[in-house]
N, C-alpha and C. Protein backbone atom coordinates (compact mmCIF):
# COMPACT_ATOMS: atom_id res chain seq x y z
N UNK A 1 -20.42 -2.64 -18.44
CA UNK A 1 -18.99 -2.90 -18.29
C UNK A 1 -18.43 -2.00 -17.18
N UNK A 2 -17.52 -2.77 -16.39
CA UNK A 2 -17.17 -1.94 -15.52
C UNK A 2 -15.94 -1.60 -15.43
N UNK A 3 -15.12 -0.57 -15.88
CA UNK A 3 -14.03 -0.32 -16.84
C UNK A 3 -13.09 0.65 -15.96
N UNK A 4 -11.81 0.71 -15.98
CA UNK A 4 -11.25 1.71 -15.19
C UNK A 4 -10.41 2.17 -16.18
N UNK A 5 -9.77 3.30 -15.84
CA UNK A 5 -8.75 3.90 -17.07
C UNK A 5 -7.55 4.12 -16.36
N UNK A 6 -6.34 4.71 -16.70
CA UNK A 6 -5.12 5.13 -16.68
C UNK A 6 -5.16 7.11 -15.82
N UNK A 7 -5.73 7.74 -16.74
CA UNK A 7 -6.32 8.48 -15.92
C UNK A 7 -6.72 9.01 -14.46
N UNK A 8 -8.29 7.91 -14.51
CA UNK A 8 -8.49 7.69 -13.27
C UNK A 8 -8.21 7.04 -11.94
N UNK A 9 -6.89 6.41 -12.49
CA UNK A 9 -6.68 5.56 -11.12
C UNK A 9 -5.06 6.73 -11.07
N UNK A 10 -4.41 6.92 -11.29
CA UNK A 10 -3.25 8.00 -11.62
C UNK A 10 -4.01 9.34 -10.49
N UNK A 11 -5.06 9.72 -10.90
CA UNK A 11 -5.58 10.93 -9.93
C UNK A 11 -6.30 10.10 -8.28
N UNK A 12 -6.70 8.62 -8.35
CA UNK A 12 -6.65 7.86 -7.07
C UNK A 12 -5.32 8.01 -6.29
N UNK A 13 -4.53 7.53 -6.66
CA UNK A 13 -3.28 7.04 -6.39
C UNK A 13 -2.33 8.61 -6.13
N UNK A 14 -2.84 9.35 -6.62
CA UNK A 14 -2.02 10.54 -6.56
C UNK A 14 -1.97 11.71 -4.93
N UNK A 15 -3.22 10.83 -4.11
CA UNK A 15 -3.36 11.27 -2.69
C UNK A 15 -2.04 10.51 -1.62
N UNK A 16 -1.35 8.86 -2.06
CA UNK A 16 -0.72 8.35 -1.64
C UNK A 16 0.71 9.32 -1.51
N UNK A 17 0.86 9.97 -3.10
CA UNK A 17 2.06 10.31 -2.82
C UNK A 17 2.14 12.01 -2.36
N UNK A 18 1.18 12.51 -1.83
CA UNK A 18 1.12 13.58 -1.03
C UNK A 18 1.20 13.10 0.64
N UNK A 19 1.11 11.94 0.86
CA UNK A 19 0.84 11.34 2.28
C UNK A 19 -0.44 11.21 2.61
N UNK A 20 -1.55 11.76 1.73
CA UNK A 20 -2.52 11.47 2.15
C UNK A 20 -3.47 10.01 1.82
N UNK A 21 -3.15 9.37 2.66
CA UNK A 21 -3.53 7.83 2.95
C UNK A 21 -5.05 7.72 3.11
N UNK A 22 -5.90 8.82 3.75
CA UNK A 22 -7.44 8.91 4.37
C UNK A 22 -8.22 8.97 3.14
N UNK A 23 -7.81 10.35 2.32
CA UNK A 23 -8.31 10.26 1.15
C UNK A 23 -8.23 9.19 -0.23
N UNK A 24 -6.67 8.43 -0.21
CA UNK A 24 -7.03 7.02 -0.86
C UNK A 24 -7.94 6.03 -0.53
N UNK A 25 -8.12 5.87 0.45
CA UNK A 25 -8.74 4.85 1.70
C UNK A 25 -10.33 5.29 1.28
N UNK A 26 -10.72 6.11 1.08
CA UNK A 26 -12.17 6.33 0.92
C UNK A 26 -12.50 5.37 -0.59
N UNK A 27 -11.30 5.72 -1.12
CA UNK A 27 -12.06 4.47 -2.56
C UNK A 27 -11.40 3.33 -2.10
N UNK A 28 -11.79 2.46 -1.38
CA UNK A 28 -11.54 0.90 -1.18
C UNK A 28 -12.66 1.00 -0.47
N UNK A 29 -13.11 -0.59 -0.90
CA UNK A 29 -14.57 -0.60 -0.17
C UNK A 29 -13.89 -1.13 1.13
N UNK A 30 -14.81 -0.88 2.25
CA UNK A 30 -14.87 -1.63 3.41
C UNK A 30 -14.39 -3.03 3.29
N UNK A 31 -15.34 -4.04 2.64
CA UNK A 31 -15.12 -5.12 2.64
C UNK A 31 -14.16 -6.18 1.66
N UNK A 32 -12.84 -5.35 1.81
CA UNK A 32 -11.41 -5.28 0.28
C UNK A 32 -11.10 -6.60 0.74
N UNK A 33 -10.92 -7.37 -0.03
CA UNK A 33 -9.79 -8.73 0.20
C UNK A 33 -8.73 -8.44 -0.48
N UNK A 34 -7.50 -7.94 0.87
CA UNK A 34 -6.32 -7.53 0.55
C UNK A 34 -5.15 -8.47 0.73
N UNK A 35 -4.80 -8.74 -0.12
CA UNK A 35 -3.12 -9.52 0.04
C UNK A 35 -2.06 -9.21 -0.22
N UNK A 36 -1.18 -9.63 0.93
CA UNK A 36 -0.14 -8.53 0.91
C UNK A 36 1.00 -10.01 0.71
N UNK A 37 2.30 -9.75 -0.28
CA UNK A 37 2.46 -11.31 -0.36
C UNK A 37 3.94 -10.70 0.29
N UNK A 38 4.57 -12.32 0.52
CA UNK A 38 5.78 -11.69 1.20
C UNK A 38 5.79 -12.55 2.61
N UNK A 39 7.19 -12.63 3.10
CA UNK A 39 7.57 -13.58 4.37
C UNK A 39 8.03 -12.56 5.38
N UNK A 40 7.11 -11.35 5.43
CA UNK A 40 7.58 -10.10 6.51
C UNK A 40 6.53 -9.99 7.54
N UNK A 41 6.26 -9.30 8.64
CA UNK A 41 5.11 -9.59 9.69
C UNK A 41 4.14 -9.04 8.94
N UNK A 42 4.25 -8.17 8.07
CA UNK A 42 3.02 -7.45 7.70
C UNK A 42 1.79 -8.10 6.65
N UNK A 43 3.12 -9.39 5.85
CA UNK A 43 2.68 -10.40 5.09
C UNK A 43 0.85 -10.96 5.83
N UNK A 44 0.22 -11.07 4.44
CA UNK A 44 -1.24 -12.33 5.17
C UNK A 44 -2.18 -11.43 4.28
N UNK A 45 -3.60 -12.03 4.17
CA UNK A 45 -4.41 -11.71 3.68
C UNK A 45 -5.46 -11.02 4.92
N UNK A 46 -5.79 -9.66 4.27
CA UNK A 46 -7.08 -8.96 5.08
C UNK A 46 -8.26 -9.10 4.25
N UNK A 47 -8.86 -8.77 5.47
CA UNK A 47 -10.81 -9.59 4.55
C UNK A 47 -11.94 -7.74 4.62
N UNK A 48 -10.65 -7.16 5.33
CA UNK A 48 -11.34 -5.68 5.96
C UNK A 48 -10.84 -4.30 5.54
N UNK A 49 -11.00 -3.40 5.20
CA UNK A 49 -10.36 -2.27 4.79
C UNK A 49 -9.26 -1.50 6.35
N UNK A 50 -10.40 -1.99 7.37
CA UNK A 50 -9.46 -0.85 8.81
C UNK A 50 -8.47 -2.01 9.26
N UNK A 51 -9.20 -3.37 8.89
CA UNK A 51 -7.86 -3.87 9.48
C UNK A 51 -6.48 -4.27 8.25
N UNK A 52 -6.57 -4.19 7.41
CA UNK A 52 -5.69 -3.35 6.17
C UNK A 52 -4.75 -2.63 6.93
N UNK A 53 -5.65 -1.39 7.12
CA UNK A 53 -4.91 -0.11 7.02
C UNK A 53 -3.97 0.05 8.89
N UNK A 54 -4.98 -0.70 9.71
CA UNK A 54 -4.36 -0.91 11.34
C UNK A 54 -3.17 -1.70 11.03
N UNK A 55 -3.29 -2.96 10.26
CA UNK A 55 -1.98 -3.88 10.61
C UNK A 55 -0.62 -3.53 9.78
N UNK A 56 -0.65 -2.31 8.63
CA UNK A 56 0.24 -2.24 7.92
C UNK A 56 0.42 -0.82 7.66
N UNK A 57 -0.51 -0.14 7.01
CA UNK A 57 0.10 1.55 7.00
C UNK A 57 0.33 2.74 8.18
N UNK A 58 -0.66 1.65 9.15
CA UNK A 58 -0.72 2.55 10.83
C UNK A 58 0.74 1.89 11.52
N UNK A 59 1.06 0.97 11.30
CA UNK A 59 2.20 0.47 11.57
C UNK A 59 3.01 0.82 11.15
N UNK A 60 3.43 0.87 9.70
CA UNK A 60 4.41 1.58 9.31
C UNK A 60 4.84 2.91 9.18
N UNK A 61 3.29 3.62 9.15
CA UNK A 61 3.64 5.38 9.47
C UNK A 61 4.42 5.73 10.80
N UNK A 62 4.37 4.45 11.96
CA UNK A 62 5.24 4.56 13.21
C UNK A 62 6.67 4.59 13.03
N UNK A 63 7.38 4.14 11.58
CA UNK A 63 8.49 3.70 11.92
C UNK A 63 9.20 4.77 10.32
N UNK A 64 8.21 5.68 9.80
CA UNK A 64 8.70 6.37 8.77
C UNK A 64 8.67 7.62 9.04
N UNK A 65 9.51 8.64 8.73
CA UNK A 65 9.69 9.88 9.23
C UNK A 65 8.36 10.45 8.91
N UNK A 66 8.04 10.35 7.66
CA UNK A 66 7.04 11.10 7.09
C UNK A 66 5.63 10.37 7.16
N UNK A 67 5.79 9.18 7.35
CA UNK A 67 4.83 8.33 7.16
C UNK A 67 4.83 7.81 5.75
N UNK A 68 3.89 6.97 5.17
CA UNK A 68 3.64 5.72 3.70
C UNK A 68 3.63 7.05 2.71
N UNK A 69 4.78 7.23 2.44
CA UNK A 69 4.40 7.69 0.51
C UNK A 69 5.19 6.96 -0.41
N UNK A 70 3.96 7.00 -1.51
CA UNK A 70 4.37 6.29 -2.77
C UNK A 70 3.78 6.85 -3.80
N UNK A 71 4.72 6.78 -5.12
CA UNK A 71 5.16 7.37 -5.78
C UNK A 71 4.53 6.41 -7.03
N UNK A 72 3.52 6.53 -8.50
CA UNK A 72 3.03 5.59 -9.47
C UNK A 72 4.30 5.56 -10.38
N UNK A 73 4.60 4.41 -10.60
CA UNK A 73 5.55 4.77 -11.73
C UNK A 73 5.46 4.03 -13.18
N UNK A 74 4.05 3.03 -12.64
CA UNK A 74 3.00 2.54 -14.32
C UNK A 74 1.89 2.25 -13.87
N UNK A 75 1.24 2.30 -14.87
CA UNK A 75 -0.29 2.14 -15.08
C UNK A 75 -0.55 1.10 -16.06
N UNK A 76 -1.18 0.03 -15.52
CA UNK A 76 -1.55 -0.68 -16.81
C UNK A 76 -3.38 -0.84 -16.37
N UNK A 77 -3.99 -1.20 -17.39
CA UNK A 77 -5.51 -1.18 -17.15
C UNK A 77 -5.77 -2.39 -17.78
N UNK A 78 -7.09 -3.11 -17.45
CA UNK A 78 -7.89 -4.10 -18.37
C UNK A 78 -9.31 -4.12 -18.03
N UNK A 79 -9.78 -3.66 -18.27
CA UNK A 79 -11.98 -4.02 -17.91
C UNK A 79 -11.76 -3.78 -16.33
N UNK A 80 -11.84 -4.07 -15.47
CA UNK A 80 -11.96 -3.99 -13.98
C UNK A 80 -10.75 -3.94 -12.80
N UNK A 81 -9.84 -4.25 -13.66
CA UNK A 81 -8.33 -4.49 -13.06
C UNK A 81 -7.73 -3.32 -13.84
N UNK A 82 -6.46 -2.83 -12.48
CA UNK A 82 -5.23 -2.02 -12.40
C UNK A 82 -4.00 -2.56 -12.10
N UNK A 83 -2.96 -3.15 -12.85
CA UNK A 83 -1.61 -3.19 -12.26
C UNK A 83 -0.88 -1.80 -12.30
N UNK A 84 -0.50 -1.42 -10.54
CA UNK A 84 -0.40 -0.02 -10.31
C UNK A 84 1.31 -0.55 -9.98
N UNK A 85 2.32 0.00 -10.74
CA UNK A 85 3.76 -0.11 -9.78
C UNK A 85 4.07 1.33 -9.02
N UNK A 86 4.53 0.65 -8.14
CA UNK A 86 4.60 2.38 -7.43
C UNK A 86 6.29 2.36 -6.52
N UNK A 87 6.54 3.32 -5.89
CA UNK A 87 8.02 3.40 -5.04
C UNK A 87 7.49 3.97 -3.88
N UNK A 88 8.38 3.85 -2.90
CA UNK A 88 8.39 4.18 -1.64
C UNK A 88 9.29 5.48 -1.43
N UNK A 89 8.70 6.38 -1.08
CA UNK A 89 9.35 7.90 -0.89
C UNK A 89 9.55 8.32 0.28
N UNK A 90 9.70 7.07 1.21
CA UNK A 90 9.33 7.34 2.82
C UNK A 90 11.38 7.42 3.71
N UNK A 91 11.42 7.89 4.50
CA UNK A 91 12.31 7.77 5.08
C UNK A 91 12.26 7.42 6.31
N UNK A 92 12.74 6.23 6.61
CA UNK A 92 12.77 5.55 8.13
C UNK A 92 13.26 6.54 9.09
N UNK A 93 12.80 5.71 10.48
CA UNK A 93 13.39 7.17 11.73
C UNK A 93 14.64 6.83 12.33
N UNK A 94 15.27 6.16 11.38
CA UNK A 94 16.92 6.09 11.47
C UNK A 94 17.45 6.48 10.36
N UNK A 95 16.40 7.64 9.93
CA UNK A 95 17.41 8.21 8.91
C UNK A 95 17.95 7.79 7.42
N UNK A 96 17.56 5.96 7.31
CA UNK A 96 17.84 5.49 6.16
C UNK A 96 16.55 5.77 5.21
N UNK A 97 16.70 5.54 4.18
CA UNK A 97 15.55 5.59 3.00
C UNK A 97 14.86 4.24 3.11
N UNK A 98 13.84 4.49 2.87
CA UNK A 98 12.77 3.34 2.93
C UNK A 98 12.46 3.36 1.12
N UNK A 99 12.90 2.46 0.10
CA UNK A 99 12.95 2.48 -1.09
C UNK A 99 12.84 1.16 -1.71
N UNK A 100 11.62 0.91 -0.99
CA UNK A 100 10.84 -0.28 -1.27
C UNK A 100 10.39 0.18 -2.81
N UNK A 101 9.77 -1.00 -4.22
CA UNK A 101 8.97 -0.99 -5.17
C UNK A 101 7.64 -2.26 -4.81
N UNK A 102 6.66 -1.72 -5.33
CA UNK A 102 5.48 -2.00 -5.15
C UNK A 102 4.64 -2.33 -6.58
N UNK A 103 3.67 -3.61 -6.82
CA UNK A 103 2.82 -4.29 -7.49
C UNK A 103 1.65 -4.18 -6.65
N UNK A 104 0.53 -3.53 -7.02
CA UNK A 104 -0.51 -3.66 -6.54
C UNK A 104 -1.41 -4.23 -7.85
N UNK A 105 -1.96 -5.60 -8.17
CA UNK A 105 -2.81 -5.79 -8.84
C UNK A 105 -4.66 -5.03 -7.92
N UNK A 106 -5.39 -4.43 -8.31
CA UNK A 106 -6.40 -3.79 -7.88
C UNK A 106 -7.36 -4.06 -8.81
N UNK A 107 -8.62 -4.99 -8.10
CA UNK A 107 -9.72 -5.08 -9.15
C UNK A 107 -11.03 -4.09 -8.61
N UNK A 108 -11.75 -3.62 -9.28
CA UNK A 108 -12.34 -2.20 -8.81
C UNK A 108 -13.92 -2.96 -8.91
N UNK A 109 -14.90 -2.43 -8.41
CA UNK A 109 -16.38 -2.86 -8.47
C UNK A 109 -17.23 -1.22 -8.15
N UNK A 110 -17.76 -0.70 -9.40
CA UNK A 110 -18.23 0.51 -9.11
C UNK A 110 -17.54 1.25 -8.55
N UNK A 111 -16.27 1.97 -8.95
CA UNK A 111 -15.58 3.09 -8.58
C UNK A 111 -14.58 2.47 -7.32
N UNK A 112 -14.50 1.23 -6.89
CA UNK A 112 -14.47 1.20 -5.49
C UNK A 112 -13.15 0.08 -5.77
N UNK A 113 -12.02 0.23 -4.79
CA UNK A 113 -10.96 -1.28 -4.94
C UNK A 113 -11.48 -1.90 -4.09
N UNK A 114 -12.05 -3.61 -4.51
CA UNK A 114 -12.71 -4.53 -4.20
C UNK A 114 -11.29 -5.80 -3.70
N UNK A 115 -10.65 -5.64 -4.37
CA UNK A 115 -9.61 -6.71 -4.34
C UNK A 115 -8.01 -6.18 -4.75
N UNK A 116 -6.79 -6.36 -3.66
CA UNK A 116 -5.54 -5.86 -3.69
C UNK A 116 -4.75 -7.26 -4.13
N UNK A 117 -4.00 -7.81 -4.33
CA UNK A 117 -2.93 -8.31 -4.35
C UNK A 117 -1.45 -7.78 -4.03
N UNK A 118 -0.98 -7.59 -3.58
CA UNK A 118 0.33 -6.38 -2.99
C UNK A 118 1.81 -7.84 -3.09
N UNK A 119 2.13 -6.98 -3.89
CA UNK A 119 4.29 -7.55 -4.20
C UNK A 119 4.82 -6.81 -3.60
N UNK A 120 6.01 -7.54 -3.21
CA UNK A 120 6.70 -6.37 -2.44
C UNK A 120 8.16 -6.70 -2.25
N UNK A 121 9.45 -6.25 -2.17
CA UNK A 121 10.64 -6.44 -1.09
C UNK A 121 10.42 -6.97 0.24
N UNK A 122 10.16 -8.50 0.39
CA UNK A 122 9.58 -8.59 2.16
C UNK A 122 11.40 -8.13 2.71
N UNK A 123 12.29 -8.41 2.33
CA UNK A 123 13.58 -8.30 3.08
C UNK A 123 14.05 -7.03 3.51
N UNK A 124 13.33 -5.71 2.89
CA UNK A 124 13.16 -4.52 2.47
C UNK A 124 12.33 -4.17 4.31
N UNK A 125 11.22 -4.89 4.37
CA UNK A 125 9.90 -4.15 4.66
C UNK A 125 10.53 -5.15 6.43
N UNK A 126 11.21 -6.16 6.48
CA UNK A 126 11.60 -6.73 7.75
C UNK A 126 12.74 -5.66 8.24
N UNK A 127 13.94 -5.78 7.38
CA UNK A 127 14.44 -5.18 7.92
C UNK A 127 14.52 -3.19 8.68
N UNK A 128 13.45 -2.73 7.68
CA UNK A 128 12.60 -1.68 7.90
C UNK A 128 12.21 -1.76 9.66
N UNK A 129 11.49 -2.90 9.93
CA UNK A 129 10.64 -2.72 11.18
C UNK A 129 11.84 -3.53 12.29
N UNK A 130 12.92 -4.07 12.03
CA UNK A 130 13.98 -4.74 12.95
C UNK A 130 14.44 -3.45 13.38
N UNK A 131 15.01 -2.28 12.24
CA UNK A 131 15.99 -1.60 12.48
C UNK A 131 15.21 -0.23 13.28
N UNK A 132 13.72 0.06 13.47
CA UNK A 132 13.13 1.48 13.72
C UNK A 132 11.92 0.80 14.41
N UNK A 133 11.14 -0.48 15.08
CA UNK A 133 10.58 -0.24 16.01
C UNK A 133 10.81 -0.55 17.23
N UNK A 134 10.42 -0.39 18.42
CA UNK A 134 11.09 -0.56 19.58
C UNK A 134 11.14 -1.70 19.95
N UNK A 135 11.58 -2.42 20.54
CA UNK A 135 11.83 -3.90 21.07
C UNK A 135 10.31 -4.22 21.38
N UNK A 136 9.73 -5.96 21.50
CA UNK A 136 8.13 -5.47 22.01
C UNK A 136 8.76 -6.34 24.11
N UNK A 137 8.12 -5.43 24.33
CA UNK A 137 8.20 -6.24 26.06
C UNK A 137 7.35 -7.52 26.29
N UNK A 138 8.68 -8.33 26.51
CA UNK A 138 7.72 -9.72 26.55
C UNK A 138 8.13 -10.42 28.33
């Protein structure tokens, strides 16, 4: 059985809300099928862990003072799956709060997140990147 607990995903998750993103990132396998749901650019499914982390937390650490922190605020468990809710503790570089809430369903395979599902505020996470990244030159 391949079983996760409350516990152990609480001390995973607990590198996010220090800012440290590198050390979460080591437990997702390489090959994560991540979905991020939502009608925002960051919205779509990844098939890759770097391109995950390139199209959405490297992106958004550009436009947050501090960069991606988040904050657990439940734990639920079942045999291989985590529904993780979490908050956004980040502050945009205009100064507003970035106070997004977050659903990560996470199914794990040997210690490792194999599969994300990601909920989100897309109206939250657009207007986030309208209001703090730079125009693109077209």
């Amino acid at each position: 059985m391949n079983s996760v607990n409350v516990e152990t995903i609480r001390s995973l998750f607990s590198s996010l809300e220090r800012g440290n993103s590198e050390e979460f990132f080591h437990h997702v396998a390489p090959n994560v099928n991540w979905t991020v749901m939502g009608t925002h650019p960051l919205a779509g499914t990844y098939q890759d862990r770097d391109t995950f982390i390139e199209s959405t937390f490297w992106r958004l650490n550009k436009v947050l003072k501090d960069g991606v922190r988040l904050r657990v605020t439940n734990i639920i468990t079942a045999d291989d799956t985590a529904v993780v809710e979490l908050e956004a503790l980040s502050v945009a570089l205009n100064e507003i709060p970035f106070r997004n809430r977050y659903c990560w369903i996470c199914r794990f395979d040997q210690g490792k997140i194999v599969e994300v599902r990601a909920y989100l505020d897309s109206a939250l996470v657009q207007k986030l990147l309208d209001e703090n990244e730079p125009p693109s030159a077209e």
